[in-house]
Protein backbone atom coordinates (compact mmCIF):
# COMPACT_ATOMS: atom_id res chain seq x y z
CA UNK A 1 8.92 2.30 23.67
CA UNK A 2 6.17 2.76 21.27
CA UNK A 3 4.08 0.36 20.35
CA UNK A 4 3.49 -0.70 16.55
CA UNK A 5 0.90 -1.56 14.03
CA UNK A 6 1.07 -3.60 11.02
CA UNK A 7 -1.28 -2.19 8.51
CA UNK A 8 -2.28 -4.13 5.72
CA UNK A 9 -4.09 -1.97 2.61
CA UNK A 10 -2.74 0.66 4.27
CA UNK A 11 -2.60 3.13 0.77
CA UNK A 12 -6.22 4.23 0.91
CA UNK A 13 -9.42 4.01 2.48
CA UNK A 14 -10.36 1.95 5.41
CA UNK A 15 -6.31 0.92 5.89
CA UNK A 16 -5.67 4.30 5.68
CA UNK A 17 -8.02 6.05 7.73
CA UNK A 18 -7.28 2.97 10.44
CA UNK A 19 -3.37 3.52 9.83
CA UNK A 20 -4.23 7.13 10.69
CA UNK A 21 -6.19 6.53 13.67
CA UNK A 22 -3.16 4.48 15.44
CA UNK A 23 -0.92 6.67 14.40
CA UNK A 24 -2.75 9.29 16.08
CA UNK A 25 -3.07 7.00 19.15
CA UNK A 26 0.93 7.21 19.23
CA UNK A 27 1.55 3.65 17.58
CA UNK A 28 4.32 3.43 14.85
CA UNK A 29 2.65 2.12 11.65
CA UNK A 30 4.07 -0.40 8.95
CA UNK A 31 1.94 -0.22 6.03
CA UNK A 32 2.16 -3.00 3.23
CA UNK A 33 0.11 -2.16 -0.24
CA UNK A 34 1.12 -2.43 -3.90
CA UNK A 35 0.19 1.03 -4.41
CA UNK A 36 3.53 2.64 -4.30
CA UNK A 37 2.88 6.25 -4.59
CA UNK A 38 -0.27 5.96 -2.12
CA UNK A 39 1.25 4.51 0.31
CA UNK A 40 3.82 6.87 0.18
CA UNK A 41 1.41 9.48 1.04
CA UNK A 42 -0.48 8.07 3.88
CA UNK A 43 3.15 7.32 4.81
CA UNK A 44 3.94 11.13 4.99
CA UNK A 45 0.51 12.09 6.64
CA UNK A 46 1.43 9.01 9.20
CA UNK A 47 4.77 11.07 9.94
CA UNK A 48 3.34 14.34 10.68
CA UNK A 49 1.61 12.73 13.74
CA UNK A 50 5.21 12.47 14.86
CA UNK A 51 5.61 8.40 14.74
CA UNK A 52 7.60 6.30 13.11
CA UNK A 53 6.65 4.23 9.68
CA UNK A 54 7.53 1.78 7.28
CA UNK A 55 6.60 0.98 3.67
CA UNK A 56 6.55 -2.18 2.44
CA UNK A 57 5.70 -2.57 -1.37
CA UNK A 58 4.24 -6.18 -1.36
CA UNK A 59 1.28 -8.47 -1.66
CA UNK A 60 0.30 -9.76 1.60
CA UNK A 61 -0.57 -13.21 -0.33
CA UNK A 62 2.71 -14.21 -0.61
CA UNK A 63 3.51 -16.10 2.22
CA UNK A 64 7.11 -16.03 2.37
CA UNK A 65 7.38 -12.15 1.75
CA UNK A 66 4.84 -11.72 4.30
CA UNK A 67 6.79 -13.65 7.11
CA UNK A 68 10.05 -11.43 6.04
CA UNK A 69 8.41 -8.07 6.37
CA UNK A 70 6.96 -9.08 9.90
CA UNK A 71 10.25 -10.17 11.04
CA UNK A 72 12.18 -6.93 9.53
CA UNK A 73 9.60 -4.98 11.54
CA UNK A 74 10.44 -6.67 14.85
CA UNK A 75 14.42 -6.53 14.09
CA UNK A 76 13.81 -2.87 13.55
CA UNK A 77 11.53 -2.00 16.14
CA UNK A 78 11.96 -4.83 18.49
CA UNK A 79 8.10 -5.92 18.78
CA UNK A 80 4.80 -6.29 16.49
CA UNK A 81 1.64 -5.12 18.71
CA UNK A 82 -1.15 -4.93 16.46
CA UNK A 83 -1.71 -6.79 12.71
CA UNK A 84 -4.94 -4.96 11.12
CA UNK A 85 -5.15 -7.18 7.96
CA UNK A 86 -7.47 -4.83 5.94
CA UNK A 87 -6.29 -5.89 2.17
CA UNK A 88 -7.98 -8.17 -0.07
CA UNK A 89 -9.69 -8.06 -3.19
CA UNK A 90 -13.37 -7.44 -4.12
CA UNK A 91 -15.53 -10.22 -4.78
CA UNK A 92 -19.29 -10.10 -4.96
CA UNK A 93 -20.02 -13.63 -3.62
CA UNK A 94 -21.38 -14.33 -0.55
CA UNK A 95 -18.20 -15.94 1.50
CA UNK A 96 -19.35 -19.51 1.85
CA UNK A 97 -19.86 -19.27 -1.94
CA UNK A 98 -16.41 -18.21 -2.72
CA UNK A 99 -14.55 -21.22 -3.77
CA UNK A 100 -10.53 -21.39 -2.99
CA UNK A 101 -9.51 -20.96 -6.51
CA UNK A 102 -11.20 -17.71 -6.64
CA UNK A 103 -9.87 -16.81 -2.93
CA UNK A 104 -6.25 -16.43 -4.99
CA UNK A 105 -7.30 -14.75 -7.68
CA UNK A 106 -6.37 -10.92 -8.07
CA UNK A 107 -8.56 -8.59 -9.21
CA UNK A 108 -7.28 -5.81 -11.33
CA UNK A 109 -7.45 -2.97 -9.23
CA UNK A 110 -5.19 -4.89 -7.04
């Protein structure tokens, strides 16, 4: 059995280029990103390395929908090896200066 790979911000750059790499290292890949139509591509390039994938439209911030997507991975694919969290917002503070409200916020490109 193959292992898998939970990919968070897995439409584009680093998530994608990491989702690729596991991929490539034989590891199904379950990517979760709003971007719909991104994902959907990284998806397709994910499937040409001849693994299995998911898509998950969904933002990782919401706790419930992030517990449900974990557990439809394992009831599909019977275990959850690696969890690259890789999504999150930009914010030009340093990280001790970032206070919790603005932790929550979303930024537009989001």
């Amino acid at each position: 059995m193959a292992k898998t790979a939970l990919v968070t911000g897995g439409a584009r750059g680093i998530g994608r280029a990491c989702a690729l790499a596991l991929a490539e290292a034989g590891f199904d890949i379950a990517l979760v990103d709003l971007l719909e139509a991104e994902m959907a591509a990284t998806a397709r390039d994910i499937a040409a390395r001849g693994v299995r994938t998911l898509n998950f439209q969904a933002d990782v911030s919401d706790f419930v929908r992030a517990h449900a997507i974990s557990d439809e991975i394992v009831a599909k694919w019977g275990r959850l090896d690696v969890l690259l969290n890789n999504a999150g917002a930009p914010n030009p503070k340093p990280i001790l200066e970032i206070s919790e409200a603005e932790s929550t916020e979303r930024s537009p490109s989001t």
